[in-house]
N, C-alpha and C. Protein backbone atom coordinates (compact mmCIF):
# COMPACT_ATOMS: atom_id res chain seq x y z
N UNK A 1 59.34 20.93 -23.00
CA UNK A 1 60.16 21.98 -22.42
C UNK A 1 61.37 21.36 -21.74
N UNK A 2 62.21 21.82 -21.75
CA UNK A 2 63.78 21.70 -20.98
C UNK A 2 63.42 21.52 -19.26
N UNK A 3 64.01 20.17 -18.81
CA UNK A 3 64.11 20.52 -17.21
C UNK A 3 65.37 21.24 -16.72
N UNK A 4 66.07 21.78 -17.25
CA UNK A 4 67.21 22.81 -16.88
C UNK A 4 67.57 23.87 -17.82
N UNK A 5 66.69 24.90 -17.42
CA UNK A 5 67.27 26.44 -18.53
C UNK A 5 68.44 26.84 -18.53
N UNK A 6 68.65 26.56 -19.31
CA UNK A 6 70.35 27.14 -19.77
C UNK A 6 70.49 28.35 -20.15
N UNK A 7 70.28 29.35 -19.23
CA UNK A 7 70.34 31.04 -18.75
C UNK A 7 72.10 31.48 -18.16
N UNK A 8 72.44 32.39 -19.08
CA UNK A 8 73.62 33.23 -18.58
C UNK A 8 73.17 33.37 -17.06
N UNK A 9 73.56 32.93 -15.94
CA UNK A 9 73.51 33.86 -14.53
C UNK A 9 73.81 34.88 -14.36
N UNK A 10 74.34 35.48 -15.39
CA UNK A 10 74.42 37.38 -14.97
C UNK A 10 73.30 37.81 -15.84
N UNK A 11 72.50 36.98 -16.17
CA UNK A 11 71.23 37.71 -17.00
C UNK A 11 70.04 38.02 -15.96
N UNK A 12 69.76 39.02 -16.15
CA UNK A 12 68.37 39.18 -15.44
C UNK A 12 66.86 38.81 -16.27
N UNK A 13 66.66 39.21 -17.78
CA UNK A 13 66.07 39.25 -18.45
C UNK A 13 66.31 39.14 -19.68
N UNK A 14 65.35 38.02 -20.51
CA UNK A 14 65.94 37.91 -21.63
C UNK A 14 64.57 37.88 -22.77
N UNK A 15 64.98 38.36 -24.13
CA UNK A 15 63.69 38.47 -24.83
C UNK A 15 63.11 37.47 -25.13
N UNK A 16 61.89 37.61 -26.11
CA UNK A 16 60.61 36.87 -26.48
C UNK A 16 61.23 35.51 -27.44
N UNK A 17 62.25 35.65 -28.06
CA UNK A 17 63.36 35.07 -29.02
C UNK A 17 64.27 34.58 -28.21
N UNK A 18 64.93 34.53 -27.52
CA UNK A 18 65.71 33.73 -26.24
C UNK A 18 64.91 32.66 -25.29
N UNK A 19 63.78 33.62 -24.92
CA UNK A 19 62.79 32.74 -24.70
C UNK A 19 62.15 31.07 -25.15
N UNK A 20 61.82 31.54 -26.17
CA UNK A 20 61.02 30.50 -27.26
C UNK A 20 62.70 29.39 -27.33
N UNK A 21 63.79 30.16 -27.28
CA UNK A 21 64.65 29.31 -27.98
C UNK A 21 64.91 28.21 -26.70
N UNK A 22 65.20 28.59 -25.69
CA UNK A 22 65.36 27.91 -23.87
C UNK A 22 64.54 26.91 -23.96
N UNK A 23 63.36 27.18 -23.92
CA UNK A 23 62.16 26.36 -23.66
C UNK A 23 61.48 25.59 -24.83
N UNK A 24 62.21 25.40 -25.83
CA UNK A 24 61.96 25.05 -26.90
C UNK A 24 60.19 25.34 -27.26
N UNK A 25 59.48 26.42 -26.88
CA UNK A 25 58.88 26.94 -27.52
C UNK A 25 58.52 27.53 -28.97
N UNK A 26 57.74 27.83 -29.24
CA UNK A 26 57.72 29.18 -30.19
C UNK A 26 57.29 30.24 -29.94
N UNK A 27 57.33 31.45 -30.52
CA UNK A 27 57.89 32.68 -30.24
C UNK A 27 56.25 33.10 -29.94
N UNK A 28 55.41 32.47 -31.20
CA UNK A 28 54.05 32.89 -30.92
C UNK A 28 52.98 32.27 -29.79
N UNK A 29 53.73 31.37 -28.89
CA UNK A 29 53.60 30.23 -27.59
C UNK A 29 54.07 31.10 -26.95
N UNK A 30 54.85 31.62 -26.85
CA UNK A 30 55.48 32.87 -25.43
C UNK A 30 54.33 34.00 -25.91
N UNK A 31 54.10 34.22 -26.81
CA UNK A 31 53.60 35.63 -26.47
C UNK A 31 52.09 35.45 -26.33
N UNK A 32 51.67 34.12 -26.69
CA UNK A 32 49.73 33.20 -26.39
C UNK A 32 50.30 33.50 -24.70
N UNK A 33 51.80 32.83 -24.26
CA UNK A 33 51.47 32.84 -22.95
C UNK A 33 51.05 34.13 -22.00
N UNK A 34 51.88 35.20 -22.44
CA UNK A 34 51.86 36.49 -22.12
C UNK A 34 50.67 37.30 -21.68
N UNK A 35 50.16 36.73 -23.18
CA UNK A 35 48.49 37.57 -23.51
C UNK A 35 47.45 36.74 -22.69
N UNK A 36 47.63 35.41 -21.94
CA UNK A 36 46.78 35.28 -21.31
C UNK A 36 47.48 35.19 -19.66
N UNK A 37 48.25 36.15 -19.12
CA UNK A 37 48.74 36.22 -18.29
C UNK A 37 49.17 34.87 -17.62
N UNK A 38 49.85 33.75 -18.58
CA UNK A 38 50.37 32.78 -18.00
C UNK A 38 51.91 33.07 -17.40
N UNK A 39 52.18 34.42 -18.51
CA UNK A 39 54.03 34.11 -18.39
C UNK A 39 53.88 36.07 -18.19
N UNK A 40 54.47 36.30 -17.38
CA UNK A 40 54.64 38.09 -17.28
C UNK A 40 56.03 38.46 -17.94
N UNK A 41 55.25 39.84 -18.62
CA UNK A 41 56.68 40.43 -19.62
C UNK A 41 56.84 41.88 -19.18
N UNK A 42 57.17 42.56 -19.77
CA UNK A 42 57.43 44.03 -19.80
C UNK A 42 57.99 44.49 -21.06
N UNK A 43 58.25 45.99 -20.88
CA UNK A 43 58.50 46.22 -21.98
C UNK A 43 59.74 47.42 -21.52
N UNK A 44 60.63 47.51 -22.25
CA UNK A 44 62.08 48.65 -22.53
C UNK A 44 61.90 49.20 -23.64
N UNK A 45 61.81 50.33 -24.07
CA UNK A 45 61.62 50.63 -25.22
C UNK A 45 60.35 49.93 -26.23
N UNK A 46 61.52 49.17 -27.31
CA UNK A 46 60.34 48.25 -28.69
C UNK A 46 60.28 46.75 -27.86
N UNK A 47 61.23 46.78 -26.65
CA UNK A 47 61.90 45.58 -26.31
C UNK A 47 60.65 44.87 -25.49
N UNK A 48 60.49 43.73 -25.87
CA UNK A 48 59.50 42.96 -24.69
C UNK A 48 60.28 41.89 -24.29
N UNK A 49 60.64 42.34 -22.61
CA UNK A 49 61.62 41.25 -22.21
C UNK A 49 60.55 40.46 -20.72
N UNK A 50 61.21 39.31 -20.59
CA UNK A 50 60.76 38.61 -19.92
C UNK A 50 61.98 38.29 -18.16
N UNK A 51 61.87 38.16 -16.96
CA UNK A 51 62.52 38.23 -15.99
C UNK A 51 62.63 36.48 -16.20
N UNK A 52 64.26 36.06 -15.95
CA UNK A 52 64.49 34.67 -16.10
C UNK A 52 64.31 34.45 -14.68
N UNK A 53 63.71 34.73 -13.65
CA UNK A 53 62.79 34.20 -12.69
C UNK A 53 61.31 33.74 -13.24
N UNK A 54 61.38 34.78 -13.74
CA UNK A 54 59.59 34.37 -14.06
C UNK A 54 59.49 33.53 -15.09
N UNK A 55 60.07 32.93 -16.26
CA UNK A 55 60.22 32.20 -17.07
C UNK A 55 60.43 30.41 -16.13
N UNK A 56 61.32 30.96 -15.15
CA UNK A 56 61.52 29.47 -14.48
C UNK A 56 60.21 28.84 -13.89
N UNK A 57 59.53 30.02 -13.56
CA UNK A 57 58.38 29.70 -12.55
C UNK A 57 57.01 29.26 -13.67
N UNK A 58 57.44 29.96 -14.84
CA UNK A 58 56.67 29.34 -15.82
C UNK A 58 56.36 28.10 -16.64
N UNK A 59 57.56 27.76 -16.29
CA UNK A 59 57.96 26.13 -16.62
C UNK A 59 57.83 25.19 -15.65
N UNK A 60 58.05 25.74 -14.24
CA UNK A 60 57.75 24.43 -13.51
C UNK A 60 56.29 24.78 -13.62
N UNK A 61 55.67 25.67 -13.75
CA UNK A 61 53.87 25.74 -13.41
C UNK A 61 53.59 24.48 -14.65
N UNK A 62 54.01 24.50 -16.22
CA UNK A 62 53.70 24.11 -17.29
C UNK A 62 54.23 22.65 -16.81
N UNK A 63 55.27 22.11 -15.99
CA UNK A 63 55.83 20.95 -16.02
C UNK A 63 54.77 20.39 -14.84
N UNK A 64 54.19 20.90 -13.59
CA UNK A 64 53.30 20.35 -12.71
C UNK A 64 52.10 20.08 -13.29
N UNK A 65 51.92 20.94 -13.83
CA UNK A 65 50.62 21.29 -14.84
C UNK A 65 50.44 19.60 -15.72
N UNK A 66 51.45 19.75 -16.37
CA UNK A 66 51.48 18.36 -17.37
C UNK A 66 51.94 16.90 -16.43
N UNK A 67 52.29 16.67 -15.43
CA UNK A 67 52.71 15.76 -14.91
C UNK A 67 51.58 15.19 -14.21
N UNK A 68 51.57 13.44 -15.03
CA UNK A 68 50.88 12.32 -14.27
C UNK A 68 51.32 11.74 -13.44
């Protein structure tokens, strides 16, 4: 994963596909994370967007998480 997300600052939220792309994830890794309440989403409409707060907080959890 990226130690600096490279997020528009006027973004509040960005999708499941923006996601995966930031964090060099995959798309079906964001949404494993989702479904086991690692990473919180919502939904707009068809839209499942994610808060680029909560994405940050998801990465440092995954970067403490992995660090020896």
């Amino acid at each position: 994963m990226n130690a600096a997300l490279q997020v528009d600052p006027s973004q509040i939220s960005i999708g499941v596909d923006e996601a995966a792309r930031i964090t060099d994830c995959t798309r079906t890794g964001i949404y494993k994370a989702i479904a086991a309440g690692e990473l919180k989403a919502f939904k707009i409409g068809r839209r499942r967007l994610i808060l680029v707060s909560e994405l940050k907080a998801f990465v440092e959890r995954a970067a403490k998480a992995g660090a020896r």
